[in-house]
PDB file of N, CA and C in Angstrom:
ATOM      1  N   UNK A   1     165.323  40.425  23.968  1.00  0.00           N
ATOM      2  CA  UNK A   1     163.951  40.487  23.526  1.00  0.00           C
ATOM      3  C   UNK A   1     163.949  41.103  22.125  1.00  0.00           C
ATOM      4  N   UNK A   2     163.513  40.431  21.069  1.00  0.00           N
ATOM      5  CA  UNK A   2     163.129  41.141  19.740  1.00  0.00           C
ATOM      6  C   UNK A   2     161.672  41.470  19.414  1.00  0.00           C
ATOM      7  N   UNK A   3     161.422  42.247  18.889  1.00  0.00           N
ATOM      8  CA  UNK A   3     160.174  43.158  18.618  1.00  0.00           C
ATOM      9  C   UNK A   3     160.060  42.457  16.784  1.00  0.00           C
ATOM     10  N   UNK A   4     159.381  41.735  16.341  1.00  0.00           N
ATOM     11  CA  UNK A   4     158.677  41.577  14.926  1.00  0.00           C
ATOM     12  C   UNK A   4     158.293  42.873  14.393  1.00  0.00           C
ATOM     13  N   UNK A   5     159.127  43.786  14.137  1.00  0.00           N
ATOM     14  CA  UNK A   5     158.280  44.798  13.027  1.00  0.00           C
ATOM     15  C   UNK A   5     157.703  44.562  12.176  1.00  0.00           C
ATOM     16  N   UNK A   6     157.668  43.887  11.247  1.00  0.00           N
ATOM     17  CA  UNK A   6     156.444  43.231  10.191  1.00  0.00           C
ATOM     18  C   UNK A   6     155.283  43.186  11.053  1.00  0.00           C
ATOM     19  N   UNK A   7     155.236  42.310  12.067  1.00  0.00           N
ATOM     20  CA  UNK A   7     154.177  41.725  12.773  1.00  0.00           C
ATOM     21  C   UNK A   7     153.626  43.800  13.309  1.00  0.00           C
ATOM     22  N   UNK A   8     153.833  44.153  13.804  1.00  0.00           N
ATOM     23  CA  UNK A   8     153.529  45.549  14.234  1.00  0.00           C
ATOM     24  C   UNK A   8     153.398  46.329  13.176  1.00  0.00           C
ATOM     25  N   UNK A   9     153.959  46.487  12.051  1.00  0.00           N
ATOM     26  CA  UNK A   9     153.499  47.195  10.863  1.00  0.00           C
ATOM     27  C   UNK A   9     152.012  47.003  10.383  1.00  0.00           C
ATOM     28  N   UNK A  10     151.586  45.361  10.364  1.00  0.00           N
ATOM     29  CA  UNK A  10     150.617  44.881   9.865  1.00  0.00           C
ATOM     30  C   UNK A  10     149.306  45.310  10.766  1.00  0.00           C
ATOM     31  N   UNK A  11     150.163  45.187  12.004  1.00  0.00           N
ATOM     32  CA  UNK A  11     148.493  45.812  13.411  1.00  0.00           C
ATOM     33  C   UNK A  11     148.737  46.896  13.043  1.00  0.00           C
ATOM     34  N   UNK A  12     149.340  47.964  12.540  1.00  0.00           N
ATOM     35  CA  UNK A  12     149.231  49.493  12.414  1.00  0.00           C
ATOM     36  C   UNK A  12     148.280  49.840  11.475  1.00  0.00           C
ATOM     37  N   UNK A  13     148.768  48.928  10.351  1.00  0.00           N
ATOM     38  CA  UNK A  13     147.989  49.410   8.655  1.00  0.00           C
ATOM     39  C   UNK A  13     146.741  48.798   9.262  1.00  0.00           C
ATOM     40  N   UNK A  14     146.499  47.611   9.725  1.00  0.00           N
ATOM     41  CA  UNK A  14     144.759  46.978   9.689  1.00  0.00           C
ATOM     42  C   UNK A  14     144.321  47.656  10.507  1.00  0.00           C
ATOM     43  N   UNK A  15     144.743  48.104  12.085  1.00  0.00           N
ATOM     44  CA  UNK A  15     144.347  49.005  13.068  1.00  0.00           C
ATOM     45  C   UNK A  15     143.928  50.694  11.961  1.00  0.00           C
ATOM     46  N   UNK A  16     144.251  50.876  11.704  1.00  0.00           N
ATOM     47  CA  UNK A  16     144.404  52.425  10.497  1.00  0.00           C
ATOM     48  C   UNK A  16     143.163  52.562   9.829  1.00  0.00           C
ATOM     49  N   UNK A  17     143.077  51.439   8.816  1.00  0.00           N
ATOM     50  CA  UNK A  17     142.483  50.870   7.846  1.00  0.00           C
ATOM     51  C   UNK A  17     141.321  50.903   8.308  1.00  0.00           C
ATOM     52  N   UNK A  18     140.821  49.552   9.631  1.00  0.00           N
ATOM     53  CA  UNK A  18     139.314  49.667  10.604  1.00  0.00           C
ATOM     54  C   UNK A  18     139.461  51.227  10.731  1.00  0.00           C
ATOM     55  N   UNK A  19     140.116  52.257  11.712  1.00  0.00           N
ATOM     56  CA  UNK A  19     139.400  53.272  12.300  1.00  0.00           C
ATOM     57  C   UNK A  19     139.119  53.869  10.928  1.00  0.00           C
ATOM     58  N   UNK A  20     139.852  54.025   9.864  1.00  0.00           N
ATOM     59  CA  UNK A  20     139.382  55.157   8.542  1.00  0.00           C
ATOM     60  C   UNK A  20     138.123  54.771   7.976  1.00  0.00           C
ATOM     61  N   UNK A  21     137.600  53.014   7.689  1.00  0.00           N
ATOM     62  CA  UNK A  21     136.745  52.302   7.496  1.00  0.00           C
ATOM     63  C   UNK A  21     135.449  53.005   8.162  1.00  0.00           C
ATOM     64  N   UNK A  22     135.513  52.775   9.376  1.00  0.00           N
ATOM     65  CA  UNK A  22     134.169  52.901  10.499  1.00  0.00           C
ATOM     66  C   UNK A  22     134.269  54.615  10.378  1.00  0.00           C
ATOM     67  N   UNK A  23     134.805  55.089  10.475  1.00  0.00           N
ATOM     68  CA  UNK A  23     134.708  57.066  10.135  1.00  0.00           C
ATOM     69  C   UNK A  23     133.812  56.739   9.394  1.00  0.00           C
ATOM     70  N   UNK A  24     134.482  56.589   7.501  1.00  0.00           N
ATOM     71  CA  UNK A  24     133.760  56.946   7.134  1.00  0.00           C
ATOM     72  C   UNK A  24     132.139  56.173   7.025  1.00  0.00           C
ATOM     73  N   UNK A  25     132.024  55.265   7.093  1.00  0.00           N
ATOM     74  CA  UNK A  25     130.791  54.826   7.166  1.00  0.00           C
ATOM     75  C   UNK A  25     129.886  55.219   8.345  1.00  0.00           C
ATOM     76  N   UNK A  26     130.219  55.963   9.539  1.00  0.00           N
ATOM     77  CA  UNK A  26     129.510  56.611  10.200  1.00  0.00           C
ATOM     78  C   UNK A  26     129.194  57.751   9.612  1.00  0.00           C
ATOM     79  N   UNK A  27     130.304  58.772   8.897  1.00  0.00           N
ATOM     80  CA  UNK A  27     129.651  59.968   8.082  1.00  0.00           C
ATOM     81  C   UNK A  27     129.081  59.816   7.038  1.00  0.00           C
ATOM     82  N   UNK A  28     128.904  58.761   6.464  1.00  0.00           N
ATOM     83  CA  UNK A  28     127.722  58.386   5.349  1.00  0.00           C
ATOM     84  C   UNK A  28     126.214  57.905   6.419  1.00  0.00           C
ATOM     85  N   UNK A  29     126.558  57.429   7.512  1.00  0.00           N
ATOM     86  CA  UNK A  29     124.631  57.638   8.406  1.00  0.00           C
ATOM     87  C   UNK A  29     124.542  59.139   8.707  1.00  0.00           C
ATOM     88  N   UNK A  30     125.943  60.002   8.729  1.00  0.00           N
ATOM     89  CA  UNK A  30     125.057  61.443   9.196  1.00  0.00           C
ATOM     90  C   UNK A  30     124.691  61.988   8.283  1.00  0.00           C
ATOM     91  N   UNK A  31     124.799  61.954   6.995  1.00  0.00           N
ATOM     92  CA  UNK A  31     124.654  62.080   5.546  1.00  0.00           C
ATOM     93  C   UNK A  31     123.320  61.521   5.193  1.00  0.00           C
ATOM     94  N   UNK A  32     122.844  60.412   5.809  1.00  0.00           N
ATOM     95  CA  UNK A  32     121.499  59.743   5.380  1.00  0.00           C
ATOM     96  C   UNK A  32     121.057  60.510   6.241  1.00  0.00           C
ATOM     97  N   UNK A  33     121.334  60.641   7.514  1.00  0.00           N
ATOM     98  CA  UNK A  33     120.390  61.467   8.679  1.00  0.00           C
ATOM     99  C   UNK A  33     119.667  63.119   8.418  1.00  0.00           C
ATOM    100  N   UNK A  34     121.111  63.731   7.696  1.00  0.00           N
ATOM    101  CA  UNK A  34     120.733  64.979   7.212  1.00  0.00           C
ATOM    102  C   UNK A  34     119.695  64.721   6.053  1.00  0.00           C
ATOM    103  N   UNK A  35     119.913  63.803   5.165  1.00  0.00           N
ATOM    104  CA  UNK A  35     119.076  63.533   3.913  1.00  0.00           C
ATOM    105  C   UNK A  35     117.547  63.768   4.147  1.00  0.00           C
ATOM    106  N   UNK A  36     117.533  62.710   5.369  1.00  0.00           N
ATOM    107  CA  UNK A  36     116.010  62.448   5.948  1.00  0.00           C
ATOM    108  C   UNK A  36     115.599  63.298   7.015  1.00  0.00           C
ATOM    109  N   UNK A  37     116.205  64.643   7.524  1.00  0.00           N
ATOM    110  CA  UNK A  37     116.015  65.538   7.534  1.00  0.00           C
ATOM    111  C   UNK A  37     115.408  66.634   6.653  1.00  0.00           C
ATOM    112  N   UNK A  38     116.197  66.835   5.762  1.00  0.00           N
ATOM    113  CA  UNK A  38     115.889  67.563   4.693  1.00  0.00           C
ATOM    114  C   UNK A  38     114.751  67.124   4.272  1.00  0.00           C
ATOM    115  N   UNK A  39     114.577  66.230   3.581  1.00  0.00           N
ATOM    116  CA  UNK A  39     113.421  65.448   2.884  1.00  0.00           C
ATOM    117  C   UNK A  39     112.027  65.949   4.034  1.00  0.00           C
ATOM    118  N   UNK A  40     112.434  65.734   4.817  1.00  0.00           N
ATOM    119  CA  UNK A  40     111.087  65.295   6.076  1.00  0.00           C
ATOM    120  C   UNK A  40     110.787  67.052   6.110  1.00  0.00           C
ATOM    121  N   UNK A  41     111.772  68.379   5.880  1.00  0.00           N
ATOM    122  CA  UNK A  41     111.448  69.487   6.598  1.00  0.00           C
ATOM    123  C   UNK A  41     111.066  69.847   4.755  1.00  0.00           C
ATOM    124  N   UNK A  42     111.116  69.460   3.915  1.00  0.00           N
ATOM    125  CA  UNK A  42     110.757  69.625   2.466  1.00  0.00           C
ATOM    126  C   UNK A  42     109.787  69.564   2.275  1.00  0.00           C
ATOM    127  N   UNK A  43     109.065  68.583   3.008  1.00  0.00           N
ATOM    128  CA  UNK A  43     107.644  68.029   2.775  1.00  0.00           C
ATOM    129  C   UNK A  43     107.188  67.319   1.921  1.00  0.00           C
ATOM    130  N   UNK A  44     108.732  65.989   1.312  1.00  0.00           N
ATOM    131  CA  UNK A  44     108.636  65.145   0.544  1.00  0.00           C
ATOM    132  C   UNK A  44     109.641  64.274   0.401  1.00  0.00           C
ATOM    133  N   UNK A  45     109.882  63.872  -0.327  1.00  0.00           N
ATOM    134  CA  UNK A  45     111.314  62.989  -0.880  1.00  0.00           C
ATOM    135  C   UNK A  45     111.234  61.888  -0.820  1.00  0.00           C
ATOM    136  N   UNK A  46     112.455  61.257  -0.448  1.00  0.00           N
ATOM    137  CA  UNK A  46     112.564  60.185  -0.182  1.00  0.00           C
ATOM    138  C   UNK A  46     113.325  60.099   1.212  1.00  0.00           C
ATOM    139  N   UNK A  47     112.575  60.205   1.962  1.00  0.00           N
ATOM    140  CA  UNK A  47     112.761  60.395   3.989  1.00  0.00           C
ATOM    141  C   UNK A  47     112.782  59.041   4.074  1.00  0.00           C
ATOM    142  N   UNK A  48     112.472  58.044   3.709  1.00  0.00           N
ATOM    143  CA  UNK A  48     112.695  56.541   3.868  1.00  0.00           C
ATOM    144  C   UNK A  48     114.066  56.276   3.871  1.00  0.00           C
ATOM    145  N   UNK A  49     114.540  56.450   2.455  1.00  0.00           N
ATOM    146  CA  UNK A  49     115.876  55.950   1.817  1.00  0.00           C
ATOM    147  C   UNK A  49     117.200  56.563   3.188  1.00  0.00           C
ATOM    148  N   UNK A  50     116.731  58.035   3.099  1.00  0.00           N
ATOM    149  CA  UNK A  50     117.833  58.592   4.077  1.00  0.00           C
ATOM    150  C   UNK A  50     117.868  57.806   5.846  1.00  0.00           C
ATOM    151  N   UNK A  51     116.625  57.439   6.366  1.00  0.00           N
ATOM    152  CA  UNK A  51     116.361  56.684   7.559  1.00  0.00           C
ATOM    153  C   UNK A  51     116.948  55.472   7.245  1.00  0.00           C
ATOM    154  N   UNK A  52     116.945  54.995   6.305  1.00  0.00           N
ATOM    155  CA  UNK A  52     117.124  53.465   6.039  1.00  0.00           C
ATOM    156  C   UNK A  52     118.643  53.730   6.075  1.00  0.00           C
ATOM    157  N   UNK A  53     119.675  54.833   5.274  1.00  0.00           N
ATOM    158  CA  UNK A  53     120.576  54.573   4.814  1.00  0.00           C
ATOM    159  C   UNK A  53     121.543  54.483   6.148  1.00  0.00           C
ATOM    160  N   UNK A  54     120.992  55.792   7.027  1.00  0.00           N
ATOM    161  CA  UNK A  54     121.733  56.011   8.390  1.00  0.00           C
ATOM    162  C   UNK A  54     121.654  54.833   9.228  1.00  0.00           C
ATOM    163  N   UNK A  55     120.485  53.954   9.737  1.00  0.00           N
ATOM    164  CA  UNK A  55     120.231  53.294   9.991  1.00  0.00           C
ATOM    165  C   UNK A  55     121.027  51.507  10.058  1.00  0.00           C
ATOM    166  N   UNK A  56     121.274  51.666   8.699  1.00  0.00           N
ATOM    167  CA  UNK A  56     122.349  50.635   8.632  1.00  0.00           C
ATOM    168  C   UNK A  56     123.867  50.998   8.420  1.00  0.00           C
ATOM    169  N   UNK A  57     124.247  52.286   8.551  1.00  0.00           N
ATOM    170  CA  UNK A  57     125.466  52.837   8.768  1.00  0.00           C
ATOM    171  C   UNK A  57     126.027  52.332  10.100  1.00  0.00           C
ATOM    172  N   UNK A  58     125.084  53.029  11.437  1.00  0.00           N
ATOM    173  CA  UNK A  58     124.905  53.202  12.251  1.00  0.00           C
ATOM    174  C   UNK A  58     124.720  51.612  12.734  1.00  0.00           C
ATOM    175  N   UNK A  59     124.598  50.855  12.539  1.00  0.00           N
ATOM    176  CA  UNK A  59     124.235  49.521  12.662  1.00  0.00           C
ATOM    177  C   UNK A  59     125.467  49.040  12.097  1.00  0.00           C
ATOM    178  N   UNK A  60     126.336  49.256  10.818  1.00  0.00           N
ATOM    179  CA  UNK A  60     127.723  48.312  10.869  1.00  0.00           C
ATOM    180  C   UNK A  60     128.728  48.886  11.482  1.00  0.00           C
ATOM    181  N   UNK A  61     128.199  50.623  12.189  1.00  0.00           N
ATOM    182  CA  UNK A  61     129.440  50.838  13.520  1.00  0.00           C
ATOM    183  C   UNK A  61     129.341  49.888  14.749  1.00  0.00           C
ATOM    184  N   UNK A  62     128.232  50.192  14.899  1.00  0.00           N
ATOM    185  CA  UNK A  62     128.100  49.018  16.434  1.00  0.00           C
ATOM    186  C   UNK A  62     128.485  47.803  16.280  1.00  0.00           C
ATOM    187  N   UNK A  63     128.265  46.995  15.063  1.00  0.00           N
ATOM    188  CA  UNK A  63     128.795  45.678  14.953  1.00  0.00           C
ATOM    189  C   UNK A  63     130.254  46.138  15.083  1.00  0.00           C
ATOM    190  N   UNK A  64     130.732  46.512  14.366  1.00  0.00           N
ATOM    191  CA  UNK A  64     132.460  46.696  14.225  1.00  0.00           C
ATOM    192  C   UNK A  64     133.000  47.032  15.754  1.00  0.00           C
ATOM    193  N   UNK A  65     131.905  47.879  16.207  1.00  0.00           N
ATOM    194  CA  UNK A  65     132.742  48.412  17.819  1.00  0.00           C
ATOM    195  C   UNK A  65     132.665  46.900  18.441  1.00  0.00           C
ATOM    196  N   UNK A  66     130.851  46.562  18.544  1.00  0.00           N
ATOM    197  CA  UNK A  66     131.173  45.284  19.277  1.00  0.00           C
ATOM    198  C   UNK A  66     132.194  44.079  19.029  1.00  0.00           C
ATOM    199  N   UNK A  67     132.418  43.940  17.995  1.00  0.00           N
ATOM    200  CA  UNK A  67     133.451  42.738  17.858  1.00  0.00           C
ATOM    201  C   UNK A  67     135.061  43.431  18.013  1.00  0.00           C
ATOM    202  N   UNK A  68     135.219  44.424  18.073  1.00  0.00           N
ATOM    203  CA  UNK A  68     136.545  44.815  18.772  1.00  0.00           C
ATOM    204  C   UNK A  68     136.340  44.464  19.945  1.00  0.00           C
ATOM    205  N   UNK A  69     135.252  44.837  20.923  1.00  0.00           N
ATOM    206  CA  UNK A  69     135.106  44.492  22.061  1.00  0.00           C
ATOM    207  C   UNK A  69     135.109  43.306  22.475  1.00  0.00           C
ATOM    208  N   UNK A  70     134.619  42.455  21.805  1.00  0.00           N
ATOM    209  CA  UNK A  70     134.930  40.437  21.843  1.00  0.00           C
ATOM    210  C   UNK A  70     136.064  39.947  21.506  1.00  0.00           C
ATOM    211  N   UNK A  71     136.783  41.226  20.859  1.00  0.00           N
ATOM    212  CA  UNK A  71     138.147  40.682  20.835  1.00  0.00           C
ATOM    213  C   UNK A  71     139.212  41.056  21.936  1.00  0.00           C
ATOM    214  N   UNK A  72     139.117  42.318  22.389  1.00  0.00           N
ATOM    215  CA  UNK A  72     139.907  42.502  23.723  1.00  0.00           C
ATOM    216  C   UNK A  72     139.414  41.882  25.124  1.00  0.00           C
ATOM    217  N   UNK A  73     138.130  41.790  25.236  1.00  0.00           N
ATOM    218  CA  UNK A  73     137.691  40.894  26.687  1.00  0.00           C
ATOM    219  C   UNK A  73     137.809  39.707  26.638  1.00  0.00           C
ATOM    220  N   UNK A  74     138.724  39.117  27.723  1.00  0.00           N
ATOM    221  CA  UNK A  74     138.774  37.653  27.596  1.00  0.00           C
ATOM    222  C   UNK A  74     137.546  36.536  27.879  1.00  0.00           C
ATOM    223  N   UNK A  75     136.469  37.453  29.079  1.00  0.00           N
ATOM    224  CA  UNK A  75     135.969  37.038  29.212  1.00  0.00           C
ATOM    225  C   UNK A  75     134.283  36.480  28.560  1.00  0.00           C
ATOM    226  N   UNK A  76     134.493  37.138  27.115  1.00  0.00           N
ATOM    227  CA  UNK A  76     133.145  36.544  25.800  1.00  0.00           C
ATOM    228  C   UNK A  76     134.444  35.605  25.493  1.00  0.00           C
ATOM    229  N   UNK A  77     135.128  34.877  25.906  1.00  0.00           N
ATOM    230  CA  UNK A  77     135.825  34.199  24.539  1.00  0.00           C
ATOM    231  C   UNK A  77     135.131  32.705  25.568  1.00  0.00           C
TER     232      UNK A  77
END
């Protein structure tokens, strides 16, 4: 039996790459979240921008989780 190390190097770095990816773009929605916090306990700002920003943070984690998930269940294929 031979093992492709190339082939396993490449799932390591892209496997790596997604989890460092989705981090940080989840700590940029807690970053909008605190924003629109702040803003909202300020009694001004821009409390939109920070809702909006988390909002779609938080929205390209779930996409990313869900399509990992369509990729390991056989049964969405």
């Amino acid at each position: 039996m031979s093992i492709d190390w190339t082939a396993l190097g490449q799932v390591t770095a892209v496997s790596v790459g997604v989890t460092i990816a989705v981090v940080v773009v989840f700590a940029l929605g807690v970053l909008g979240l605190a924003r629109f916090e702040e803003a909202r306990e300020g009694g001004g700002g821009t409390s939109t921008l920070g809702l909006a920003q988390a909002g779609l943070c938080f929205l390209a984690c779930a996409a990313v989780v869900a399509y990992g998930i369509y990729l390991i269940v056989p049964q969405f294929h």
